[in-house]
C-alpha atoms as a PDB file:
ATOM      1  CA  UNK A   1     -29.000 -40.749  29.570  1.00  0.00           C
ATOM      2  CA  UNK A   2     -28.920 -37.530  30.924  1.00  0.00           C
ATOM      3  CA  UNK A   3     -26.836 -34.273  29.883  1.00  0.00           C
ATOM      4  CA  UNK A   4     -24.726 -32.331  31.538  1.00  0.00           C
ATOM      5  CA  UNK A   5     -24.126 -29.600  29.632  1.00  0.00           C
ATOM      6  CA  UNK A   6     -26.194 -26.863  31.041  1.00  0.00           C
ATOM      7  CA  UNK A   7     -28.025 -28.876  33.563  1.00  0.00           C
ATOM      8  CA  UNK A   8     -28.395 -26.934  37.027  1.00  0.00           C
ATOM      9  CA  UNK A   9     -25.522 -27.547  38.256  1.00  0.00           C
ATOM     10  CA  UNK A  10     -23.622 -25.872  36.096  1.00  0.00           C
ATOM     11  CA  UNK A  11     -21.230 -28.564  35.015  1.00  0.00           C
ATOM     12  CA  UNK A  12     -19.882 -30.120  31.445  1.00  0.00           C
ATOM     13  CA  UNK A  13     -19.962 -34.017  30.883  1.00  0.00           C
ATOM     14  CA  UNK A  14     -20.139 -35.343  27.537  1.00  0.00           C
ATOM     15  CA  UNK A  15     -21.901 -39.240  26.992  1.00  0.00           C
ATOM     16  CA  UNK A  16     -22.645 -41.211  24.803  1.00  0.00           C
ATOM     17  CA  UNK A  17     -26.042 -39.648  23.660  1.00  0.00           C
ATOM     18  CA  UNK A  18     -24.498 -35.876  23.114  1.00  0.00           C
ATOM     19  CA  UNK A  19     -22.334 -37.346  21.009  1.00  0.00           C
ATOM     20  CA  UNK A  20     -25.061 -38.546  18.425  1.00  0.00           C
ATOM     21  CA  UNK A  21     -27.400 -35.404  19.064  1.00  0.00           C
ATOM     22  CA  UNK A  22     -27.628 -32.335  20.851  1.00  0.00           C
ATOM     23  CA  UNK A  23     -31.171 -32.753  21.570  1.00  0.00           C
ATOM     24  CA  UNK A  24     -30.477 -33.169  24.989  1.00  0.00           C
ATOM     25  CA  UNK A  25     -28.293 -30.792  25.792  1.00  0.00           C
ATOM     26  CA  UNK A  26     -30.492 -27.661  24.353  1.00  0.00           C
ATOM     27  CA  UNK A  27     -33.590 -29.957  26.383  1.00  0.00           C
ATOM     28  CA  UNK A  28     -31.181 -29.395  29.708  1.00  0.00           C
ATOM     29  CA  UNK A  29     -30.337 -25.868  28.664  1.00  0.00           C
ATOM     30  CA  UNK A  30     -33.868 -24.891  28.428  1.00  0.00           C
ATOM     31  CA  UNK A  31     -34.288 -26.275  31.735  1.00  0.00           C
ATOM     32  CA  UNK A  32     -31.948 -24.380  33.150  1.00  0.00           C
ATOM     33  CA  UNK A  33     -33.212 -21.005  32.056  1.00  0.00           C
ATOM     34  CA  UNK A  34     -36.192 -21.820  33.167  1.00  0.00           C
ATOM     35  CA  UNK A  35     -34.595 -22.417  36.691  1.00  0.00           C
ATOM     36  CA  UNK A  36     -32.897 -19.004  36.297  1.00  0.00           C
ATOM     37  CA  UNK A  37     -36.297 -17.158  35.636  1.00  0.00           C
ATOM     38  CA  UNK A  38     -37.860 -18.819  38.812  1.00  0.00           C
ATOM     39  CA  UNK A  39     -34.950 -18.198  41.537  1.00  0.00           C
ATOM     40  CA  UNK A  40     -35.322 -14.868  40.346  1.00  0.00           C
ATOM     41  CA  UNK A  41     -38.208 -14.611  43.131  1.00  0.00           C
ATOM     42  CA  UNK A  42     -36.744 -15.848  45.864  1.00  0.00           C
ATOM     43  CA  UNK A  43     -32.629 -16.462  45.196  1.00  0.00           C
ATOM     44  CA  UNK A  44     -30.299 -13.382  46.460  1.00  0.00           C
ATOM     45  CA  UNK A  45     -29.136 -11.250  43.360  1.00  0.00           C
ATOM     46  CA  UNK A  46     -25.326 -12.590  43.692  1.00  0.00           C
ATOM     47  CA  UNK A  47     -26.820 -16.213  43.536  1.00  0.00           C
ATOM     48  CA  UNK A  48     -28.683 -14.985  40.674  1.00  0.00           C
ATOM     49  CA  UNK A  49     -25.911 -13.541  39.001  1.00  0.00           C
ATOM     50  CA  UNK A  50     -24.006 -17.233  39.458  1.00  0.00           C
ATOM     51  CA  UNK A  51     -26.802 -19.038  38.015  1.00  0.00           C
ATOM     52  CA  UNK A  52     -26.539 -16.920  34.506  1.00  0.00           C
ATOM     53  CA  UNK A  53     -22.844 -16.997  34.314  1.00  0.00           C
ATOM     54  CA  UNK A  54     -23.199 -21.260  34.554  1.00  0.00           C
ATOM     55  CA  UNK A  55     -25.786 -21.401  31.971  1.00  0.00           C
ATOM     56  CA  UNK A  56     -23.616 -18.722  29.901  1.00  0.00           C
ATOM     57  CA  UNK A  57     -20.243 -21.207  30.426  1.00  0.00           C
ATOM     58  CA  UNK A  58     -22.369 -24.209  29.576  1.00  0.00           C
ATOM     59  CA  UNK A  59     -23.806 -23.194  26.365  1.00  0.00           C
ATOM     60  CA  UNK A  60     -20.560 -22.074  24.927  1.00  0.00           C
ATOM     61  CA  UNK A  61     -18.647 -25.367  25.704  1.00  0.00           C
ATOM     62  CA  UNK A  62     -21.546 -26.893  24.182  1.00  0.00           C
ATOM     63  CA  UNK A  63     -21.232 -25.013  21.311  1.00  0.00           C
ATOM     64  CA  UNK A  64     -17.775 -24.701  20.437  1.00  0.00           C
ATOM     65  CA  UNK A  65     -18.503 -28.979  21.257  1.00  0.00           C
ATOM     66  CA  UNK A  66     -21.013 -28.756  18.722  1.00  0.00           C
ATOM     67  CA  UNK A  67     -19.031 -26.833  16.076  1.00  0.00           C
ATOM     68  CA  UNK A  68     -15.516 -28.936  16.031  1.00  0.00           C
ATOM     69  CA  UNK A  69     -17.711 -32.735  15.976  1.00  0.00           C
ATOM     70  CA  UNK A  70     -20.275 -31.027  13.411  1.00  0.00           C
ATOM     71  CA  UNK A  71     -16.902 -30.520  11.069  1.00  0.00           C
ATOM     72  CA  UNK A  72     -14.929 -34.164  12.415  1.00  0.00           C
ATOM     73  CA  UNK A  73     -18.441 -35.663  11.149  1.00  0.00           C
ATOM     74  CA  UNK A  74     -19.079 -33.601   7.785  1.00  0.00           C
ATOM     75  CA  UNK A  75     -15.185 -34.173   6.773  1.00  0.00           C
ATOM     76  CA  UNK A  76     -15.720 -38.066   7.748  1.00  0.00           C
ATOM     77  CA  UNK A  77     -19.188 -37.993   5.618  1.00  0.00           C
ATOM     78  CA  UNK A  78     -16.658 -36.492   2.733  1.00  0.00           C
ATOM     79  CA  UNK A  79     -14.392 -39.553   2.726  1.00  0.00           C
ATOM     80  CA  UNK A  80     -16.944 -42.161   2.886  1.00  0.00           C
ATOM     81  CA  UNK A  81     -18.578 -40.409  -0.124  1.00  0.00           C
ATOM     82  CA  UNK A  82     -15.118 -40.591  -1.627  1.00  0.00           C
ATOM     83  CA  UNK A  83     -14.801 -44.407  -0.992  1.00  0.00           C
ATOM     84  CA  UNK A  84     -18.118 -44.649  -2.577  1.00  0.00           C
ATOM     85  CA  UNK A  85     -17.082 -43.102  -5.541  1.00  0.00           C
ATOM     86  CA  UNK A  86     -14.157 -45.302  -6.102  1.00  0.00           C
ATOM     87  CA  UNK A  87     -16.064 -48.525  -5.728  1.00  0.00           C
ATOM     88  CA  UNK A  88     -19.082 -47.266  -7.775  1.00  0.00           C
ATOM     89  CA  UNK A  89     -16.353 -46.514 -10.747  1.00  0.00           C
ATOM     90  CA  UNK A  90     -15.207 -49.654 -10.490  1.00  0.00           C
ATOM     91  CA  UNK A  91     -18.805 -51.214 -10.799  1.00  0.00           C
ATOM     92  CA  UNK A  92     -19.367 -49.193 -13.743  1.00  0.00           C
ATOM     93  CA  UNK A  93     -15.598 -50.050 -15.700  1.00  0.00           C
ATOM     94  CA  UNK A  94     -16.401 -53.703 -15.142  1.00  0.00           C
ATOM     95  CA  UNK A  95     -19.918 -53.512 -16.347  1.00  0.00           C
ATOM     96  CA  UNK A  96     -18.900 -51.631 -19.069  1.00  0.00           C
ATOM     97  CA  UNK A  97     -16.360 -54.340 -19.908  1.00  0.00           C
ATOM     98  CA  UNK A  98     -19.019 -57.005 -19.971  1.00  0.00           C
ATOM     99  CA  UNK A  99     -21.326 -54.925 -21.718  1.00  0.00           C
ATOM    100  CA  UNK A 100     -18.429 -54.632 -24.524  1.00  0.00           C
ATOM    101  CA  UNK A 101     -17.445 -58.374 -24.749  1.00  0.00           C
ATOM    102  CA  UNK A 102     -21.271 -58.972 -25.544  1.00  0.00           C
ATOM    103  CA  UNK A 103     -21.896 -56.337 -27.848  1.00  0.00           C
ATOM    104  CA  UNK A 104     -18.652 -57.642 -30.014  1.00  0.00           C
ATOM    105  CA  UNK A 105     -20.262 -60.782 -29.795  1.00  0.00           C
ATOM    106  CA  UNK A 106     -17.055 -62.111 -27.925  1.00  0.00           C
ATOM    107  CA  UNK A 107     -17.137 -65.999 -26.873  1.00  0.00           C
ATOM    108  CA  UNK A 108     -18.942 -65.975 -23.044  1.00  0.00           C
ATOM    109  CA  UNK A 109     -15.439 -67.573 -22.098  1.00  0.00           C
ATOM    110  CA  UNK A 110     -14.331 -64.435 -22.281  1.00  0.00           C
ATOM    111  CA  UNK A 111     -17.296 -62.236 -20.981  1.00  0.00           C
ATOM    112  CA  UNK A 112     -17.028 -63.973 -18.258  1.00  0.00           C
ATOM    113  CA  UNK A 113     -12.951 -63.613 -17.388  1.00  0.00           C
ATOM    114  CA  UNK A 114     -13.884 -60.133 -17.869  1.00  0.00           C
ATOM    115  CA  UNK A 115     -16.674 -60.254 -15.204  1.00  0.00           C
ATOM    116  CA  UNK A 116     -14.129 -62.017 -12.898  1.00  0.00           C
ATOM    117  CA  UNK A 117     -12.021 -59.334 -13.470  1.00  0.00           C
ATOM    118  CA  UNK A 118     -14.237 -56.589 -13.041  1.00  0.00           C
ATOM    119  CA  UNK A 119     -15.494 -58.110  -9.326  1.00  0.00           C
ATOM    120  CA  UNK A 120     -12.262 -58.859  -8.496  1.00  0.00           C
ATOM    121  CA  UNK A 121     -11.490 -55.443  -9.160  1.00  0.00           C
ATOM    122  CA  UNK A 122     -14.448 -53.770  -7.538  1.00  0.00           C
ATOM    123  CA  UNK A 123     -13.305 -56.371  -4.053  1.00  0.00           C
ATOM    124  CA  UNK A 124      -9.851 -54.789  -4.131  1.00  0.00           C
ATOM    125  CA  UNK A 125     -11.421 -51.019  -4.355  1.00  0.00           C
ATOM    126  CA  UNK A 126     -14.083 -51.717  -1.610  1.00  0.00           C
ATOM    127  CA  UNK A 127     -10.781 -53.099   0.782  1.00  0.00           C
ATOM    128  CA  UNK A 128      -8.575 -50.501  -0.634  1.00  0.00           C
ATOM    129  CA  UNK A 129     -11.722 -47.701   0.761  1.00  0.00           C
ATOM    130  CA  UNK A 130     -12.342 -49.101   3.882  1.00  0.00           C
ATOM    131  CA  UNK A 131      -8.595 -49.295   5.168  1.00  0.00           C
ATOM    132  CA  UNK A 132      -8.121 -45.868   3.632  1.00  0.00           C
ATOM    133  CA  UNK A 133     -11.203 -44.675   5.599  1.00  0.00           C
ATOM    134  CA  UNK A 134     -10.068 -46.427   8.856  1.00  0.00           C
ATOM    135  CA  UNK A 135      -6.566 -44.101   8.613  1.00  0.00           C
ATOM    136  CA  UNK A 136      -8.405 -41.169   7.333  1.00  0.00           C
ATOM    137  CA  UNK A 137     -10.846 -41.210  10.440  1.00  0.00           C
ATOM    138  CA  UNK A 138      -7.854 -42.174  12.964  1.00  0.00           C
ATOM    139  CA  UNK A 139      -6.583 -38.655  11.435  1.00  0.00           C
ATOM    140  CA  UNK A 140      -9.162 -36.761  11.796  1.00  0.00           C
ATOM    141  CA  UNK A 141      -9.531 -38.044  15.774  1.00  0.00           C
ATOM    142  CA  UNK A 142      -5.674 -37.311  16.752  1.00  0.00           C
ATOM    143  CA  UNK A 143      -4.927 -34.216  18.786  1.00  0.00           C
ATOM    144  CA  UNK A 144      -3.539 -32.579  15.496  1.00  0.00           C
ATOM    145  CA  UNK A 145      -6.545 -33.796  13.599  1.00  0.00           C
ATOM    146  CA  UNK A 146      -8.939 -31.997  16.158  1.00  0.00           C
ATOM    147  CA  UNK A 147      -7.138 -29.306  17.086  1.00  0.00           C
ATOM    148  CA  UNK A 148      -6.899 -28.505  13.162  1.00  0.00           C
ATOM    149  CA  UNK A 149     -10.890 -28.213  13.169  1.00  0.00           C
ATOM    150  CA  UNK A 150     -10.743 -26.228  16.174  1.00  0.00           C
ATOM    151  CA  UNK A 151      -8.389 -24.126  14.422  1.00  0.00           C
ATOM    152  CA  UNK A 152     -10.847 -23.444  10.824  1.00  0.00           C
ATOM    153  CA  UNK A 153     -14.205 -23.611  13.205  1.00  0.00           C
ATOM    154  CA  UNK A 154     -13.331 -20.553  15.110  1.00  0.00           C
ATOM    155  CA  UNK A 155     -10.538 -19.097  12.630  1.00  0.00           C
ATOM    156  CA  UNK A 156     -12.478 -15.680  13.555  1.00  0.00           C
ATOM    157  CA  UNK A 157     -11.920 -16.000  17.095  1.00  0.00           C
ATOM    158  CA  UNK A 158      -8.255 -16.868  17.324  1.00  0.00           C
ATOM    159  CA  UNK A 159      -7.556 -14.288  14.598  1.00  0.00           C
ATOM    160  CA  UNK A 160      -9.087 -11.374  17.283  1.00  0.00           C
ATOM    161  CA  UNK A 161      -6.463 -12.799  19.827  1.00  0.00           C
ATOM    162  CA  UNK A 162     -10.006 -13.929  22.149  1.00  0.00           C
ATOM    163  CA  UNK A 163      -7.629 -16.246  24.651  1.00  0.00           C
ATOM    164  CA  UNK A 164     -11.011 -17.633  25.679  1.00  0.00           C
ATOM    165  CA  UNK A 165     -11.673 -19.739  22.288  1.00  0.00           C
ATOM    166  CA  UNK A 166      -8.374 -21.928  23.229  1.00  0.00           C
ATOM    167  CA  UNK A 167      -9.112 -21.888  26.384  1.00  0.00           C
ATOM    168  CA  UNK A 168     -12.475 -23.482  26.207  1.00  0.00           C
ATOM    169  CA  UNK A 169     -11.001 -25.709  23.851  1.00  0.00           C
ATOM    170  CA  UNK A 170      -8.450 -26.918  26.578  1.00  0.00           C
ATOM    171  CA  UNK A 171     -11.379 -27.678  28.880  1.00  0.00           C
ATOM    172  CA  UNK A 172     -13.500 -29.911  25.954  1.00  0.00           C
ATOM    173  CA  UNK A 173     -10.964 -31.351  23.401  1.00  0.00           C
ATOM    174  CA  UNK A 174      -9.689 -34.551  25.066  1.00  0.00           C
ATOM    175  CA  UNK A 175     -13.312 -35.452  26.126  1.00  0.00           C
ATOM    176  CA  UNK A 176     -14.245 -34.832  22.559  1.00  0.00           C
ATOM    177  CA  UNK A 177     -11.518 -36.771  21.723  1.00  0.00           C
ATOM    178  CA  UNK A 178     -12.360 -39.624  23.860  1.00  0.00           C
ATOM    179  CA  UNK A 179     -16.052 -39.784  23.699  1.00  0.00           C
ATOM    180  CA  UNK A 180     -15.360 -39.442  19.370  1.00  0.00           C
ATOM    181  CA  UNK A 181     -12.927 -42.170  19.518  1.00  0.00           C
ATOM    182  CA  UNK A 182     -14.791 -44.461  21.761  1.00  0.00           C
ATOM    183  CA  UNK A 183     -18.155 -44.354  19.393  1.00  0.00           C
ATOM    184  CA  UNK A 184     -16.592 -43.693  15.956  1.00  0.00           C
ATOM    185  CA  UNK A 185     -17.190 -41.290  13.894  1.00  0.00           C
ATOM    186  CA  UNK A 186     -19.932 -43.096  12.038  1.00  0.00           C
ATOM    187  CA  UNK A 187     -22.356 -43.132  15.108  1.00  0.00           C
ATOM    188  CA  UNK A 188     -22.608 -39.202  15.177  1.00  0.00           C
ATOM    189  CA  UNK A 189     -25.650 -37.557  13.237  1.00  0.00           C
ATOM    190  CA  UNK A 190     -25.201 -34.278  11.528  1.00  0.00           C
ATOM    191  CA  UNK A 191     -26.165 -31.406  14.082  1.00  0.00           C
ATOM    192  CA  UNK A 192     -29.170 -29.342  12.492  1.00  0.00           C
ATOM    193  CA  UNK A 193     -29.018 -25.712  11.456  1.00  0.00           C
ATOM    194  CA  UNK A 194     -31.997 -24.880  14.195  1.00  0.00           C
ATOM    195  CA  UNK A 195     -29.776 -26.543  16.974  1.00  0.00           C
ATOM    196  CA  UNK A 196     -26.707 -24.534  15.993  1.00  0.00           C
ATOM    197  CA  UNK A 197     -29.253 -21.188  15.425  1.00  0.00           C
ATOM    198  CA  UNK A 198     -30.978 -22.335  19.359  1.00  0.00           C
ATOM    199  CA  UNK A 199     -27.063 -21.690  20.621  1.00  0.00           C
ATOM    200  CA  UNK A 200     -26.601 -18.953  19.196  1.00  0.00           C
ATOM    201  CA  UNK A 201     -30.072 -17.657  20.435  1.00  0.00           C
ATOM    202  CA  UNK A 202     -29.324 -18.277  23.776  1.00  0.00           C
ATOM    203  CA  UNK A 203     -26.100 -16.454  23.835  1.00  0.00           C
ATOM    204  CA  UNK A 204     -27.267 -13.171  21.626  1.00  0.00           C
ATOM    205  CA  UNK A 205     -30.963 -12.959  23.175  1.00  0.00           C
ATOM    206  CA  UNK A 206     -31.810 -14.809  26.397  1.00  0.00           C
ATOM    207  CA  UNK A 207     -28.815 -14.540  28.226  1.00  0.00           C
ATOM    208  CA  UNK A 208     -28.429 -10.779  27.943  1.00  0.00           C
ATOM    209  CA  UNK A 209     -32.139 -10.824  28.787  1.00  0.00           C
ATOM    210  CA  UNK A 210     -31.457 -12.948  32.103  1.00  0.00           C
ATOM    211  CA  UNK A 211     -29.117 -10.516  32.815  1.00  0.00           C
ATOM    212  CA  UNK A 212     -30.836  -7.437  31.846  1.00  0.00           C
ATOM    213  CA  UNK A 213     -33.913  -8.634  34.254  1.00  0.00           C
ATOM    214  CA  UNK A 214     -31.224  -9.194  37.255  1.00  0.00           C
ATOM    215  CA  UNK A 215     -29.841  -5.837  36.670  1.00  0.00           C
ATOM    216  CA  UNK A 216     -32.456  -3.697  38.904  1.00  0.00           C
ATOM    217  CA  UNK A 217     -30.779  -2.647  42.355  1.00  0.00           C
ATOM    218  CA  UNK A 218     -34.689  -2.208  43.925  1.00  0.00           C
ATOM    219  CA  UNK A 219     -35.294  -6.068  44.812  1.00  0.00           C
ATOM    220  CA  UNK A 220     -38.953  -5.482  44.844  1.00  0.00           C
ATOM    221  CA  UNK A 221     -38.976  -4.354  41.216  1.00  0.00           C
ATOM    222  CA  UNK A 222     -36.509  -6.546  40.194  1.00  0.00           C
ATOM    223  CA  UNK A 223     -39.089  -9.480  41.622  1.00  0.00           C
ATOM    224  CA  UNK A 224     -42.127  -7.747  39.935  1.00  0.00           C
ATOM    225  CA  UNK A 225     -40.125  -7.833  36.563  1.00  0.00           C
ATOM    226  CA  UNK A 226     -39.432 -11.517  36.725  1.00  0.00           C
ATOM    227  CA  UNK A 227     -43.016 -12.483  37.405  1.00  0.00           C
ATOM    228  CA  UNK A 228     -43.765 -10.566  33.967  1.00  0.00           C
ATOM    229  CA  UNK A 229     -41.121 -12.293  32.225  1.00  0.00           C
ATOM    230  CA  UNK A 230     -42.293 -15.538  33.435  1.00  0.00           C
ATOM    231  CA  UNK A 231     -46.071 -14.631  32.778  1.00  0.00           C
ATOM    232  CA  UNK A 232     -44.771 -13.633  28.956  1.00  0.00           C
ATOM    233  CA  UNK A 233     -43.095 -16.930  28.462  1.00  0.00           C
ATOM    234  CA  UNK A 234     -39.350 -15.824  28.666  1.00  0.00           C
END
């Protein structure tokens, strides 16, 4: 499905597919630079002005978006590791016990209680690690749970006093919520370095640019100067 993050109308939906990857959404956000560069030669400079402040807006709900799931799904990934853990230990103890009964040359009567044991063991740690995972991910979803990543993702932010960080966060965190809790936690892929870096990109380079090239106040120049851009492959 479509995104609409950054798409050129400016507005902020999250579905089902920006939830598993933010390919889209940086596809849509190209897009809509591109649309910025080419109303540049024929859009009045207010309109202009509008179009960079959208794509500004929509690129840093997607990323603070991108941030708070990328740290819900890495703190998920740590639990399930954990469960892993348990049950593999398990494995290994009852193995081990086996392994022991033969080497002592024990009667198989009892090699193979022990075996019982040891899978009746390993069953109880693989229920005992789901359920645990099922209340560890319900934590991680609830308000407090999210707002808690919020909190450590952009620790920086709220530390400055930027009232903007929280409220972005107002605008976003119940649809993250929602969208999160309505796909589980186990659907969403781990968000690249290069997507994260392609955010920050837009915000540190091409907006300024945008904005640089809708600065001039002689509309002929400014038009020459966007045709350049364009021509350059901004």
């Amino acid at each position: 499905g479509g995104s609409g993050y950054g798409g050129g109308n400016g507005t902020y939906d999250i579905n089902e597919h920006e939830v598993a990857s933010l390919g889209s959404g940086l596809a849509d956000l190209e897009q809509t630079r591109d649309d910025v560069v080419a109303e540049v030669r024929k859009a009045p400079k207010r309109r202009i002005d509008n179009m960079i402040t959208r794509l500004q807006d929509s690129v840093t709900l997607l990323q603070m978006h991108a941030k708070v799931m990328e740290a819900a799904r890495a703190e998920y990934a740590s639990h399930v590791w954990n469960g892993r853990m348990m049950v593999g230990g398990g494995a290994l103890v009852g193995g081990a016990g086996v392994g022991g009964t033969v080497f002592l040359t024990l009667p198989p009567e009892v090699s193979a209680g022990v075996g019982a044991v040891g899978l009746i063991i390993v069953g109880g740690l693989q229920w005992y690690a789901t359920k645990l995972l099922e209340l560890e991910s319900k934590n991680i979803l609830s308000g407090d749970g999210l707002n808690g990543l919020f909190q450590r993702t952009h620790s920086a932010q709220i530390a400055e006093g930027d009232a903007s960080v929280s409220s972005i966060w107002q605008r976003i965190g119940d649809k993250l919520q929602t969208n999160l809790t309505s796909h589980g936690l186990h659907t969403v892929e781990k968000i690249s370095s290069r997507e994260m870096a392609e955010l920050d990109r837009i915000l540190d380079e091409e907006i300024p640019r945008l904005r640089r090239l809708a600065a001039p106040l002689d509309y002929s120049a400014f038009q020459k100067e966007a045709y350049r851009n364009t021509d350059a492959g901004l």
